[in-house]
PDB file of N, CA and C in Angstrom:
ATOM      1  N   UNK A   1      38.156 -35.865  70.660  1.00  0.00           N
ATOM      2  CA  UNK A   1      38.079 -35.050  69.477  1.00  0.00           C
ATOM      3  C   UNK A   1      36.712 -34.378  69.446  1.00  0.00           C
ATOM      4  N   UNK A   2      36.727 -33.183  69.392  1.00  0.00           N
ATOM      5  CA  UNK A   2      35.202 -32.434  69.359  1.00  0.00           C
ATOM      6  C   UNK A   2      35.629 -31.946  67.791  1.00  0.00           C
ATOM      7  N   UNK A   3      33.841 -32.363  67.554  1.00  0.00           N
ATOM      8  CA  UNK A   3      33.554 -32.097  65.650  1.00  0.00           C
ATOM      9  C   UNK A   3      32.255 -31.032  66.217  1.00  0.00           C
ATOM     10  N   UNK A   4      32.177 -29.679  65.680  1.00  0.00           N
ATOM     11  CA  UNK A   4      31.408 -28.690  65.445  1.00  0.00           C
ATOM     12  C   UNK A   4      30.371 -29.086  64.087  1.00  0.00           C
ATOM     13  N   UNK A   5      29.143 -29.387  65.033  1.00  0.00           N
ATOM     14  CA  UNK A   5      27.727 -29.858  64.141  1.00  0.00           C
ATOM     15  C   UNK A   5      27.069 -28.614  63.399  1.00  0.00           C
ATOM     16  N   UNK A   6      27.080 -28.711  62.554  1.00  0.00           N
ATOM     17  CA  UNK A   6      26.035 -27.646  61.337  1.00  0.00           C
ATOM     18  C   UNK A   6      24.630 -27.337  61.971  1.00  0.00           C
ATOM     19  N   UNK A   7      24.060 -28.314  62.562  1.00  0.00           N
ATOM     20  CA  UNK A   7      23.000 -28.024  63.131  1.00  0.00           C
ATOM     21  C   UNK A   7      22.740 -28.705  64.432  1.00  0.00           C
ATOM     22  N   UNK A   8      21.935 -28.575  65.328  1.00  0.00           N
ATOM     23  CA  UNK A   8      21.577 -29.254  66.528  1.00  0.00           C
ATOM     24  C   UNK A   8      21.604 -30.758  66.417  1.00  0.00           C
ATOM     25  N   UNK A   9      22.266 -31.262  67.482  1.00  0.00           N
ATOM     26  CA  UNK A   9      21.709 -32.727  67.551  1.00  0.00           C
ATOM     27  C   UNK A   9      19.988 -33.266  67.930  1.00  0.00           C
ATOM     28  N   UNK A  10      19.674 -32.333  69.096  1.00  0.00           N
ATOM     29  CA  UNK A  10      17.799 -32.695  69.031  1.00  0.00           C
ATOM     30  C   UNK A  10      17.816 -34.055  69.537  1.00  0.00           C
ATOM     31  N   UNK A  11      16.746 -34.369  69.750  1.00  0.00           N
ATOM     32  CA  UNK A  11      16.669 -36.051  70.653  1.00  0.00           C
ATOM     33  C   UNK A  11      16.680 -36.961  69.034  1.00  0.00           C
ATOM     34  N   UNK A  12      17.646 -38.224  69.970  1.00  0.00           N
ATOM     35  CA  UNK A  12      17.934 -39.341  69.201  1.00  0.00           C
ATOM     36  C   UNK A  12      17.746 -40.407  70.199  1.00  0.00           C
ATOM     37  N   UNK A  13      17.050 -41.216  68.817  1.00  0.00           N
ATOM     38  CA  UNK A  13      16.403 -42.884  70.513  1.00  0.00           C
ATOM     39  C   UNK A  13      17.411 -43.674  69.442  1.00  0.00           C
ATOM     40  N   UNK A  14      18.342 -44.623  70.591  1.00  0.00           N
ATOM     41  CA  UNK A  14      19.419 -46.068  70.179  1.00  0.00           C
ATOM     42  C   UNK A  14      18.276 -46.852  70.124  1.00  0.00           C
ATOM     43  N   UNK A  15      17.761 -47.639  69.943  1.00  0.00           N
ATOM     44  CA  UNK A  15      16.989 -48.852  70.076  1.00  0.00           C
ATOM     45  C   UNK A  15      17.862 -50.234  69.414  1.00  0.00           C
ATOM     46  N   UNK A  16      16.880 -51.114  70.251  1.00  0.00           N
ATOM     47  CA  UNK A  16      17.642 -52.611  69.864  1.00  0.00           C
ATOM     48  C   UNK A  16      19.253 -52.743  69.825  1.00  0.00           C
ATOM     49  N   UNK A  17      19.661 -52.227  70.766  1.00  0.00           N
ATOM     50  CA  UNK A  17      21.039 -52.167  71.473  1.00  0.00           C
ATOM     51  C   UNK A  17      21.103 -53.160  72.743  1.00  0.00           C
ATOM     52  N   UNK A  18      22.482 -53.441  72.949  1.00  0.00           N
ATOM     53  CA  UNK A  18      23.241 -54.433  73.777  1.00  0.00           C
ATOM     54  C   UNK A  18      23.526 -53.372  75.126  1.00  0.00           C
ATOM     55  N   UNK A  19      23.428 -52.626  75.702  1.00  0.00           N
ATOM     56  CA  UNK A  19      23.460 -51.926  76.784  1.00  0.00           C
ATOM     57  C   UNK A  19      24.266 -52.603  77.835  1.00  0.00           C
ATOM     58  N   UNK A  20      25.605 -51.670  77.810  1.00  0.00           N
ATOM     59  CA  UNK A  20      26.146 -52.094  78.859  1.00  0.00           C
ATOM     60  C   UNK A  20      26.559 -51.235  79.843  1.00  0.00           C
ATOM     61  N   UNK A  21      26.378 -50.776  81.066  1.00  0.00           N
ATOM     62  CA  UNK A  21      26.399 -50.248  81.895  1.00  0.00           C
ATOM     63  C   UNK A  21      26.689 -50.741  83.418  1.00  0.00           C
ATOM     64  N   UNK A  22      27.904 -50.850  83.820  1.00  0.00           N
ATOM     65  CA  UNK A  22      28.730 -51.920  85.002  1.00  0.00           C
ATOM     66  C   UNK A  22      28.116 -51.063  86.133  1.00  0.00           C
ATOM     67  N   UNK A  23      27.800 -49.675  85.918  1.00  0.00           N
ATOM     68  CA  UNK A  23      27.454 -48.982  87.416  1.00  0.00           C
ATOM     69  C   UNK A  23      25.828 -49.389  87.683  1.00  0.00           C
ATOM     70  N   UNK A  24      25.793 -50.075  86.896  1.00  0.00           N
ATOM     71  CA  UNK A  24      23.871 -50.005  87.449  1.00  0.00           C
ATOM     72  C   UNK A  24      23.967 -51.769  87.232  1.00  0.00           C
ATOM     73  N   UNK A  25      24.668 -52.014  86.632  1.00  0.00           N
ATOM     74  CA  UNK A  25      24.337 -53.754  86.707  1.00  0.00           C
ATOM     75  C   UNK A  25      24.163 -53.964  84.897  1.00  0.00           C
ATOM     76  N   UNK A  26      23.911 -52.948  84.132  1.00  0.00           N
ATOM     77  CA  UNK A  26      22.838 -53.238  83.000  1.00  0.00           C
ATOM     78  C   UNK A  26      24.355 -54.241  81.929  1.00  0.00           C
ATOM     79  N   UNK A  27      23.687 -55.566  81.289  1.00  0.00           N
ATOM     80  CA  UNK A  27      24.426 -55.723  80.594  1.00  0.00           C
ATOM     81  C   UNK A  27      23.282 -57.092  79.627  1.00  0.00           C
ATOM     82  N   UNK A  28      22.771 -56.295  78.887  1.00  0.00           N
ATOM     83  CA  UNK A  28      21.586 -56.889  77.951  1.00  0.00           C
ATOM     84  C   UNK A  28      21.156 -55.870  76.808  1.00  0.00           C
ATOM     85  N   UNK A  29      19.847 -56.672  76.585  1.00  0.00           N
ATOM     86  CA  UNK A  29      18.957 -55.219  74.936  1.00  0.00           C
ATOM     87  C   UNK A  29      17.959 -54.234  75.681  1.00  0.00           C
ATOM     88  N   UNK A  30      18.218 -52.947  75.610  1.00  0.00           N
ATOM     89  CA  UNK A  30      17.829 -52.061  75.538  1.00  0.00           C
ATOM     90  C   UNK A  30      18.088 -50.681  75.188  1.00  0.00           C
ATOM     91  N   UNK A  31      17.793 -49.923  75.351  1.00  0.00           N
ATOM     92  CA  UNK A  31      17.895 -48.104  74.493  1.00  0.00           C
ATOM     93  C   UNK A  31      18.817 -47.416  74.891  1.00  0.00           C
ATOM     94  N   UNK A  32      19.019 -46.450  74.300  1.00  0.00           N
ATOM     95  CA  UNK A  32      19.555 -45.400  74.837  1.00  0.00           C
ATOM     96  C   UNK A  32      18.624 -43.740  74.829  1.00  0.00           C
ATOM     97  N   UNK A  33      18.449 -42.968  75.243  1.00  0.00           N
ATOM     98  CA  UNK A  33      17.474 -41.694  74.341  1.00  0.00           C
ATOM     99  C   UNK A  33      18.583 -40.430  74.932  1.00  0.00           C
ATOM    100  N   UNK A  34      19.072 -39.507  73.886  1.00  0.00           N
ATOM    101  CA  UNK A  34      19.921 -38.814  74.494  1.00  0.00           C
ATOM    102  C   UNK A  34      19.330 -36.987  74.201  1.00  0.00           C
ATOM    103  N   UNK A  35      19.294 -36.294  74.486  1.00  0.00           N
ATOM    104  CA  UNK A  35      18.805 -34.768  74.086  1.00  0.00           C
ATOM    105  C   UNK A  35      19.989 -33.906  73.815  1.00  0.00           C
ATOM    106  N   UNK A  36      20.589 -33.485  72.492  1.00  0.00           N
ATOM    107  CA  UNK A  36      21.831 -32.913  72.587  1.00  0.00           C
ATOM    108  C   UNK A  36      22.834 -33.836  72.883  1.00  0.00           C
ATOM    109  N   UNK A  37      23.697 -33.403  73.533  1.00  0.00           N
ATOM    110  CA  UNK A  37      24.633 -33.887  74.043  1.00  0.00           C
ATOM    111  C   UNK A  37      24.768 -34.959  75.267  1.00  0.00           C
ATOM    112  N   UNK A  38      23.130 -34.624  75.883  1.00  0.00           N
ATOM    113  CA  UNK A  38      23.163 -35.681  77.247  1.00  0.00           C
ATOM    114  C   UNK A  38      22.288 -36.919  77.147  1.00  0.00           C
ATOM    115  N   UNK A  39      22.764 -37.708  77.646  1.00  0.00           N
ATOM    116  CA  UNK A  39      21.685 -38.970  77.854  1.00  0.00           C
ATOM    117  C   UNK A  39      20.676 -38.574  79.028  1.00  0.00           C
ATOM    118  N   UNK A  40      19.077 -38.735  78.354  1.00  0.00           N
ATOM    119  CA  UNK A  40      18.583 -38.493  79.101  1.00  0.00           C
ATOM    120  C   UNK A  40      17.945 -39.501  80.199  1.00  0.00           C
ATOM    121  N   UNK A  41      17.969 -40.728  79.373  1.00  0.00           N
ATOM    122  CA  UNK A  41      17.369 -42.395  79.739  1.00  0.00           C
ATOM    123  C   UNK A  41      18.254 -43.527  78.985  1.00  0.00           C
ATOM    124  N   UNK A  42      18.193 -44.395  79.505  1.00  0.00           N
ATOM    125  CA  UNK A  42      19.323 -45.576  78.946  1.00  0.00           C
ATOM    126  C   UNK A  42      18.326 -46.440  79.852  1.00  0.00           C
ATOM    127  N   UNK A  43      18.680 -48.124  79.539  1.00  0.00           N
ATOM    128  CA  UNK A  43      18.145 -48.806  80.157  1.00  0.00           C
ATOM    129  C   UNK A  43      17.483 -50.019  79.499  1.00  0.00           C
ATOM    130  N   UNK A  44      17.062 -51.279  80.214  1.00  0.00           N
ATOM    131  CA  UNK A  44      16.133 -52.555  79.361  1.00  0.00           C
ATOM    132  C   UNK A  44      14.823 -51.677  79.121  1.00  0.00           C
ATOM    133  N   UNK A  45      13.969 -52.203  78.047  1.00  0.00           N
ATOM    134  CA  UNK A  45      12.833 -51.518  78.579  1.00  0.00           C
ATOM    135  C   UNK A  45      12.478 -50.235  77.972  1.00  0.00           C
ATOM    136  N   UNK A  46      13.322 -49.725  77.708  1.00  0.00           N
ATOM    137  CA  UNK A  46      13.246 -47.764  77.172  1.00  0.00           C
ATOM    138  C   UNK A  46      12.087 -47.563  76.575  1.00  0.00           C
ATOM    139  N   UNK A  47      12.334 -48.496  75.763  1.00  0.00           N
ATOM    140  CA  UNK A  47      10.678 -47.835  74.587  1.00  0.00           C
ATOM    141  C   UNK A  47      10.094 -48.904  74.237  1.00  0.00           C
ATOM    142  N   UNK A  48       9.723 -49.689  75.609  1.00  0.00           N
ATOM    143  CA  UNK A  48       8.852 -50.958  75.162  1.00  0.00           C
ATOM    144  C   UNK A  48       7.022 -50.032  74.797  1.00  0.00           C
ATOM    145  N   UNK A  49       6.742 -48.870  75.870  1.00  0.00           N
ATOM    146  CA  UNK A  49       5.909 -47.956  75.301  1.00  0.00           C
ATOM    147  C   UNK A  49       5.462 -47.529  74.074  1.00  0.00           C
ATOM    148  N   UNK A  50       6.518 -47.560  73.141  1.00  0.00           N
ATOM    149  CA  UNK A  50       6.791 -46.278  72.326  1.00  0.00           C
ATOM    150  C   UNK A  50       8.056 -45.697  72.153  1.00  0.00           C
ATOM    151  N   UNK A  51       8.653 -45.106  71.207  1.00  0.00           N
ATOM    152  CA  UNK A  51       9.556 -44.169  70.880  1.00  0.00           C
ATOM    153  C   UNK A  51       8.990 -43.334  71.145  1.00  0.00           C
ATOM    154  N   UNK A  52       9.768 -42.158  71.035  1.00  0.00           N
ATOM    155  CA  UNK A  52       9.257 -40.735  70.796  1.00  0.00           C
ATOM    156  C   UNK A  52       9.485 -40.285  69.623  1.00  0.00           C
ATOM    157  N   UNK A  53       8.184 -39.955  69.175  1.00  0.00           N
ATOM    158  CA  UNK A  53       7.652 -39.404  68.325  1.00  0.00           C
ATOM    159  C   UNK A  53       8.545 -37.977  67.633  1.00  0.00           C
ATOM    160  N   UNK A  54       9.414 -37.448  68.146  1.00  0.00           N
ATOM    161  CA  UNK A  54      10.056 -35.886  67.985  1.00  0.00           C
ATOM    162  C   UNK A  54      11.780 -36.440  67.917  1.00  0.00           C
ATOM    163  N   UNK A  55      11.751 -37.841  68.572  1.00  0.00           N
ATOM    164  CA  UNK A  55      13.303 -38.068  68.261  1.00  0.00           C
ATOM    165  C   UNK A  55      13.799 -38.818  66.843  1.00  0.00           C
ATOM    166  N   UNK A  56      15.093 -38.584  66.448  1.00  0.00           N
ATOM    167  CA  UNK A  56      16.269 -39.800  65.324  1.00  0.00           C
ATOM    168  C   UNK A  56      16.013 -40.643  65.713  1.00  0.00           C
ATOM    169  N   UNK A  57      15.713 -42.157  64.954  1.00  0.00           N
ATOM    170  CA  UNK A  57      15.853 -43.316  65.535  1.00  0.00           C
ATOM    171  C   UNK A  57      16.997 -43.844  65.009  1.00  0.00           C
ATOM    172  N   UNK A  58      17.793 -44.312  65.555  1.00  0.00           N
ATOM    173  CA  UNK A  58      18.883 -45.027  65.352  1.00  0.00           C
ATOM    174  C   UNK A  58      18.728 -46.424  65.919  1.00  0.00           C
ATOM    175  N   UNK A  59      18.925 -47.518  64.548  1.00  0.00           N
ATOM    176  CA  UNK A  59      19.028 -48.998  65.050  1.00  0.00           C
ATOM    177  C   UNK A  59      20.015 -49.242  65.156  1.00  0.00           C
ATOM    178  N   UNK A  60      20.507 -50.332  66.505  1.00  0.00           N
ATOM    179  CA  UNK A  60      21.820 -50.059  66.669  1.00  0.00           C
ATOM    180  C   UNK A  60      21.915 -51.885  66.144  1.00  0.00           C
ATOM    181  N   UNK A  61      21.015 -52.558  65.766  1.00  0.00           N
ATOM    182  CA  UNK A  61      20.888 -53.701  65.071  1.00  0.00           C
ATOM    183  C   UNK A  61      21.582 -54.842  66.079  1.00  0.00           C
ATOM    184  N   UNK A  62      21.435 -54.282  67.517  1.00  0.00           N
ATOM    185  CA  UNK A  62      22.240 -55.345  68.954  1.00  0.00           C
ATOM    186  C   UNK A  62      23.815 -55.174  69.148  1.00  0.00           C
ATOM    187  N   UNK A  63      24.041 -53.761  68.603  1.00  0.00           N
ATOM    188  CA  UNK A  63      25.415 -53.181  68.557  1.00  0.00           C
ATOM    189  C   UNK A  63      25.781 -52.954  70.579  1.00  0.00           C
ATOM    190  N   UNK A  64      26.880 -53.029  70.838  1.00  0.00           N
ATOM    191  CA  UNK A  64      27.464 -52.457  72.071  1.00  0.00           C
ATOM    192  C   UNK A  64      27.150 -51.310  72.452  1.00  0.00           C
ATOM    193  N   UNK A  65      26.539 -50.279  73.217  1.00  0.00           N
ATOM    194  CA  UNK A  65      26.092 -49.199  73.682  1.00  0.00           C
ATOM    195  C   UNK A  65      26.476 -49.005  75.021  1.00  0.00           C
ATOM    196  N   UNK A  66      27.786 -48.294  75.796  1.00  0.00           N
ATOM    197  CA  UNK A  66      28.429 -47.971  77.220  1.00  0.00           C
ATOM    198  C   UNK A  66      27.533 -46.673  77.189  1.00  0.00           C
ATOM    199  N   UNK A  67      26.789 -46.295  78.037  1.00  0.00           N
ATOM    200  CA  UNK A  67      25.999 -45.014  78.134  1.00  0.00           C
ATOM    201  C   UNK A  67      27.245 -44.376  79.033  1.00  0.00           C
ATOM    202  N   UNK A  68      27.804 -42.995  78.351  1.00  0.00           N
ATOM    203  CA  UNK A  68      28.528 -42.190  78.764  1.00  0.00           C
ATOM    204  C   UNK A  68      29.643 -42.443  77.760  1.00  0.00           C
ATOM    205  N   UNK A  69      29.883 -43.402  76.940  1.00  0.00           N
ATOM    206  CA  UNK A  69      30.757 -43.192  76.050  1.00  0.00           C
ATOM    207  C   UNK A  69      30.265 -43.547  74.853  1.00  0.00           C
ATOM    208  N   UNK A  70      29.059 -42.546  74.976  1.00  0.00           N
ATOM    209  CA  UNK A  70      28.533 -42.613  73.319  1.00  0.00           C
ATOM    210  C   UNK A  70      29.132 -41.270  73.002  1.00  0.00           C
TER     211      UNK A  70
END
């Protein structure tokens, strides 16, 4: 189902997510950071740095996260 957004999506960071990802092995807590429509980084680790400063933060409060079927 495609929903037509009023305005840009713009970068959004998942944090404190369950990351599961079978093609890379990933199945634990870490991020997601997506730009628009694409994921740009997923992974343990994402923003042990830092967030970014310019993205949505979304807590995913240790919710399920399949990167590619967000």
């Amino acid at each position: 189902m495609a929903v037509k957004l009023d305005e840009p999506l713009g970068r959004v960071a998942y944090v404190n997510a369950r990351i599961l990802d079978p093609t890379e092995g990933w199945d634990g807590p870490g991020g997601v950071l997506t730009d628009g429509e694409k994921i740009v980084a997923a992974g343990p680790g994402l923003f042990d740095a830092g967030r970014p400063e310019d993205a949505k933060i979304v807590d995913c409060q240790g919710a399920c996260l399949a990167p590619g079927l967000i």
